[in-house]
N, C-alpha and C. Protein backbone atom coordinates (compact mmCIF):
# COMPACT_ATOMS: atom_id res chain seq x y z
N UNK A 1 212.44 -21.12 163.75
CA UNK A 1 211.42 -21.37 164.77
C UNK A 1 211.16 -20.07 165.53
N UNK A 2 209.96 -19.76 165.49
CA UNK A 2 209.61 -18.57 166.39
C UNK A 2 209.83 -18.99 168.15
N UNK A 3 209.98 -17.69 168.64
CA UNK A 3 209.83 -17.98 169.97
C UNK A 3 208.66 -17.13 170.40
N UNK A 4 207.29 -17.50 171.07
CA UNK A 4 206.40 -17.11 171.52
C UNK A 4 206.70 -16.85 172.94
N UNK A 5 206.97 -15.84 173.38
CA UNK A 5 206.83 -15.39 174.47
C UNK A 5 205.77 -15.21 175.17
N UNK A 6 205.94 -14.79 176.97
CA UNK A 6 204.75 -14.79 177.79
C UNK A 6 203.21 -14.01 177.05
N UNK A 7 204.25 -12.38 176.14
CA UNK A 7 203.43 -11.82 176.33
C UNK A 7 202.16 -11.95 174.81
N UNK A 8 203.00 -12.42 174.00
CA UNK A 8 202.37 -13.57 173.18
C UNK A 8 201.28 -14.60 173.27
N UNK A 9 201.44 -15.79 174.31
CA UNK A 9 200.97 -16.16 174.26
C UNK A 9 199.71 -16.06 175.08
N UNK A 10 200.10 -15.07 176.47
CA UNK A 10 198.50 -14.85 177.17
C UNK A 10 197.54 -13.60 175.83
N UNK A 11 198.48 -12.62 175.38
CA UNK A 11 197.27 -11.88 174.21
C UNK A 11 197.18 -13.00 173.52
N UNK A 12 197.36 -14.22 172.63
CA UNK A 12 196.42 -15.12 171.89
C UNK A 12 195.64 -15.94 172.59
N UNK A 13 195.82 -16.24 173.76
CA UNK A 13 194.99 -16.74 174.55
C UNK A 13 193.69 -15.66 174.90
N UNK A 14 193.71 -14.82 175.24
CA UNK A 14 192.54 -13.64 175.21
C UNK A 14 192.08 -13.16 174.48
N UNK A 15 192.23 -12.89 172.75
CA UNK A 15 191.99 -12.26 171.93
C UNK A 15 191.63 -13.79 170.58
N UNK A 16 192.09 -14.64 170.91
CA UNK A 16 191.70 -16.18 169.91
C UNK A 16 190.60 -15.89 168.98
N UNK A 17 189.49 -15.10 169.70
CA UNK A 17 188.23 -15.44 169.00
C UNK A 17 187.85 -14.81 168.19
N UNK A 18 189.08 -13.37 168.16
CA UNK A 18 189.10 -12.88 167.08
C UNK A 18 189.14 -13.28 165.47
N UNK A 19 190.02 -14.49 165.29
CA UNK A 19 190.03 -15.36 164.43
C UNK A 19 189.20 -16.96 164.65
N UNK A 20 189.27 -16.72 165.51
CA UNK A 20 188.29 -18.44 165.34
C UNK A 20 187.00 -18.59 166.07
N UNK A 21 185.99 -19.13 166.06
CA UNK A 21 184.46 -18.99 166.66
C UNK A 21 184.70 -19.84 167.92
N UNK A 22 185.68 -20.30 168.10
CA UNK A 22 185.49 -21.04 169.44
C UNK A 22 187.15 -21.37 169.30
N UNK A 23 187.46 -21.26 171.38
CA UNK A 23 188.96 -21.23 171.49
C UNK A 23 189.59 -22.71 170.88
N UNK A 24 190.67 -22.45 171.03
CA UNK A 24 191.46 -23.27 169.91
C UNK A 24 192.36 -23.99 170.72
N UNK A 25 192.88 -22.89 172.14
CA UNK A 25 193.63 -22.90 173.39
C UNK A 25 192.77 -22.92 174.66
N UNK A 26 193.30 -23.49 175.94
CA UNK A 26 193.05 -23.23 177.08
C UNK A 26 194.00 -22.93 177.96
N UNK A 27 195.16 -22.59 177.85
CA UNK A 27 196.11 -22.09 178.42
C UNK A 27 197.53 -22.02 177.84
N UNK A 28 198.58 -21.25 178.53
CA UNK A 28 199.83 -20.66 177.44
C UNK A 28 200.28 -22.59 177.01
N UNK A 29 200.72 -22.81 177.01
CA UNK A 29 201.06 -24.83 177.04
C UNK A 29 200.11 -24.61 175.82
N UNK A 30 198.96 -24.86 175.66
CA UNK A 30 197.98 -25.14 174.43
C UNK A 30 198.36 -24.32 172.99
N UNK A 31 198.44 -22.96 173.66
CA UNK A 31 198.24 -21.71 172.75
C UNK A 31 199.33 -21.76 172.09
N UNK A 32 200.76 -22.00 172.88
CA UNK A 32 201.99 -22.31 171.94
C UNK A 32 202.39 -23.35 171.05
N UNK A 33 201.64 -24.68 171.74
CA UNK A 33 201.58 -25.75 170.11
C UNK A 33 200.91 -25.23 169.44
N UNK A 34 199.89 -24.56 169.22
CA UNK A 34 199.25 -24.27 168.21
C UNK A 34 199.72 -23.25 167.62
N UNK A 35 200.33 -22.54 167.85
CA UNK A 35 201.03 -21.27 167.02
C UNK A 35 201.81 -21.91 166.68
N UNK A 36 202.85 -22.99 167.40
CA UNK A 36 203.47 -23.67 166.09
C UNK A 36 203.13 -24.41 165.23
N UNK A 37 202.17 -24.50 165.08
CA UNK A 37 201.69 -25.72 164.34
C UNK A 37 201.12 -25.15 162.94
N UNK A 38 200.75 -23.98 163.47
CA UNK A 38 200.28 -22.91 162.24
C UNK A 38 201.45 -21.97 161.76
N UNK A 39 202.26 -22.36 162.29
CA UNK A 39 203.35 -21.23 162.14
C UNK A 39 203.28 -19.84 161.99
N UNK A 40 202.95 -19.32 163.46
CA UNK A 40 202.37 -18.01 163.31
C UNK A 40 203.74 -17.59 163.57
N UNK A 41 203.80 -16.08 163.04
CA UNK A 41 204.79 -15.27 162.51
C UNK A 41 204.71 -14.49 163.97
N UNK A 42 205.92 -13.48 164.82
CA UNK A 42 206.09 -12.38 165.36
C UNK A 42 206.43 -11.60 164.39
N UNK A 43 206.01 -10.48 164.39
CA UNK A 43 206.43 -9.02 163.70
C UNK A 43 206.65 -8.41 164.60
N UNK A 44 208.26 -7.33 164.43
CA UNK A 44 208.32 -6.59 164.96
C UNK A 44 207.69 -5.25 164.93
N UNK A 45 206.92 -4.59 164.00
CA UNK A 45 206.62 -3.35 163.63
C UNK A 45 204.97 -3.95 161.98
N UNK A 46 204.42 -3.37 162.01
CA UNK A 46 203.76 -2.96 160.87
C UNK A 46 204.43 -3.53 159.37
N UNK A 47 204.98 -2.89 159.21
CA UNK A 47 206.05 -2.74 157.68
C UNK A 47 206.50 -4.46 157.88
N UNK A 48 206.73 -4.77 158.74
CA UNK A 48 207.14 -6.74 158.76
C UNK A 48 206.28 -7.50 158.65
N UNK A 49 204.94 -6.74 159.17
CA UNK A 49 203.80 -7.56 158.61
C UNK A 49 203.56 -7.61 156.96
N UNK A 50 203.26 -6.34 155.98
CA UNK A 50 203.62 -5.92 155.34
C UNK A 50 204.35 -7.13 154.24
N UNK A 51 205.27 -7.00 154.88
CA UNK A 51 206.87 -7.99 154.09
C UNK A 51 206.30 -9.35 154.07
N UNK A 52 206.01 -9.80 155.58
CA UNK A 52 205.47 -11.31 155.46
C UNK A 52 204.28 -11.57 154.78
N UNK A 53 203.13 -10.88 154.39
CA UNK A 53 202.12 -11.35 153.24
C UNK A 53 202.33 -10.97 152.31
N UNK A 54 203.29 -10.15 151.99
CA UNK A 54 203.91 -9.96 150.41
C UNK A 54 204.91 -10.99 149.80
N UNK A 55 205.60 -11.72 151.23
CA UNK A 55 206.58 -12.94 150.33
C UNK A 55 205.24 -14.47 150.73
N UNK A 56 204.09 -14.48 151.40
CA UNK A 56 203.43 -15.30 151.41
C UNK A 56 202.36 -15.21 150.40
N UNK A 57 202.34 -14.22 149.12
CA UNK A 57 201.98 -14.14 148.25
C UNK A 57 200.53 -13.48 148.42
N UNK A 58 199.97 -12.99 149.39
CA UNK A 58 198.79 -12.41 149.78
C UNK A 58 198.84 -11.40 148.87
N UNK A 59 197.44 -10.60 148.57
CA UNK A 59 197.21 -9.47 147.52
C UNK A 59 196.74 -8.80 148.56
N UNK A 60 197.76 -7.71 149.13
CA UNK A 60 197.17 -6.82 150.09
C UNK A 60 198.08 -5.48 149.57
N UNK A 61 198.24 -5.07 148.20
CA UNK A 61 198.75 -3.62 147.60
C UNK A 61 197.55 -2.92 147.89
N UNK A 62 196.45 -2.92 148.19
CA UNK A 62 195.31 -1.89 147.86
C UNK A 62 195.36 -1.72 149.58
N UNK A 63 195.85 -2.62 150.55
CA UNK A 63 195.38 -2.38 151.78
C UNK A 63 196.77 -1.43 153.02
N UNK A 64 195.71 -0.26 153.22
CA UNK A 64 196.29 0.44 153.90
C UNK A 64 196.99 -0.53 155.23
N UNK A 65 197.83 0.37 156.26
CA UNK A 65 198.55 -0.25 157.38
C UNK A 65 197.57 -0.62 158.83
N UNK A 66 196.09 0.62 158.30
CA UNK A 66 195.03 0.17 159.57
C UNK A 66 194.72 -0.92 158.67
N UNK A 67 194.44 -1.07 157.53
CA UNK A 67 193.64 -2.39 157.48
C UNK A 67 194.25 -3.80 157.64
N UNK A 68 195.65 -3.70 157.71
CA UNK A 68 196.45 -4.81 157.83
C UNK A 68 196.44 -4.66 159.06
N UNK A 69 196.23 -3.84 159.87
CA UNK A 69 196.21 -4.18 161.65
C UNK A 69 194.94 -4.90 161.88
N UNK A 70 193.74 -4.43 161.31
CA UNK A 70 192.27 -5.06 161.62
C UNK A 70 192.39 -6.38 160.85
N UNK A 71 193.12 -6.82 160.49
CA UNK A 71 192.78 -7.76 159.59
C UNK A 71 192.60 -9.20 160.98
N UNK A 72 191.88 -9.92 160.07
CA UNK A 72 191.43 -11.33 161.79
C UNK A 72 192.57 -11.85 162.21
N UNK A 73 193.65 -12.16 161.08
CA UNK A 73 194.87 -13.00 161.68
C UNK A 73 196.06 -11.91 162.12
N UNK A 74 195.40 -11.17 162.21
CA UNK A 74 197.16 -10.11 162.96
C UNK A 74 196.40 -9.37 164.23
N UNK A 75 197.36 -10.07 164.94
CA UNK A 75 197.07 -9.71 166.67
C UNK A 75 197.82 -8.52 166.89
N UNK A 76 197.82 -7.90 167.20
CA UNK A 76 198.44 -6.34 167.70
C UNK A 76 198.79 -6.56 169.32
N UNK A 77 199.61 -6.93 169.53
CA UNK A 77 200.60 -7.20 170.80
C UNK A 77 200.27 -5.77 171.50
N UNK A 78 200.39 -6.00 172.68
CA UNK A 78 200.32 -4.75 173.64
C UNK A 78 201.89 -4.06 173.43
N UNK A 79 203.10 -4.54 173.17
CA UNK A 79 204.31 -4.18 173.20
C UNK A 79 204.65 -3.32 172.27
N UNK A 80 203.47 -3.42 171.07
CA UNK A 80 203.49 -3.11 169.76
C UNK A 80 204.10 -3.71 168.50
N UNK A 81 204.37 -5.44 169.17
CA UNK A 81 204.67 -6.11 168.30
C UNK A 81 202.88 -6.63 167.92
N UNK A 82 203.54 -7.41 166.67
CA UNK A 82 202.23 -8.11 165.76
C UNK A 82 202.59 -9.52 165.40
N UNK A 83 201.97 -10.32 166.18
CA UNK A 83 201.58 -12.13 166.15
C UNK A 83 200.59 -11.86 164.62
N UNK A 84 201.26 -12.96 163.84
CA UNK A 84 200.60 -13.16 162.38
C UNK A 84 199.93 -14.71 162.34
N UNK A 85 198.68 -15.02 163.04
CA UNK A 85 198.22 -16.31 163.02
C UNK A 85 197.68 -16.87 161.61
N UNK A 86 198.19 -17.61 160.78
CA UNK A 86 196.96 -18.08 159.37
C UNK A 86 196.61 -19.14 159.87
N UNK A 87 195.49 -19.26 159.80
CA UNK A 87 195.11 -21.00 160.08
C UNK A 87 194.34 -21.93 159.16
């Protein structure tokens, strides 16, 4: 079980719409059932993101480490961790 922290869950609460056309959440309480529910991943670093769509079977060998940062479901934490939302 992940633990979504504060700083977790207010960046998916502010940044949501990056992946979805309309919020999903209205406050940290909302934003954290729903990350569990999707089972969104914390990464500590880049390279863990990396690891987690390579054992979730994603085809991302051709994609550099900016493009796995831009990608819609990886939130780039202010801490410099990376929230991995699939939905």
């Amino acid at each position: 079980m992940n633990e979504y922290d504060e700083i977790c869950l207010e960046y998916f609460l502010n940044h949501q719409q990056q992946l979805f056309e309309e919020k999903v959440a209205k406050n940290p309480e909302e934003a954290e059932e729903f990350l569990e529910d999707c089972m969104a991943v914390v990464c500590q670093d880049i390279q863990e993101v990396r690891e987690y769509f390579n054992e979730e079977g994603a085809d991302i060998a051709q994609m550099s480490d900016e493009d796995l940062e831009e990608a819609a479901e990886v939130f780039a934490l202010p801490d410099g961790r990376y929230l991995v939302v699939e939905a």
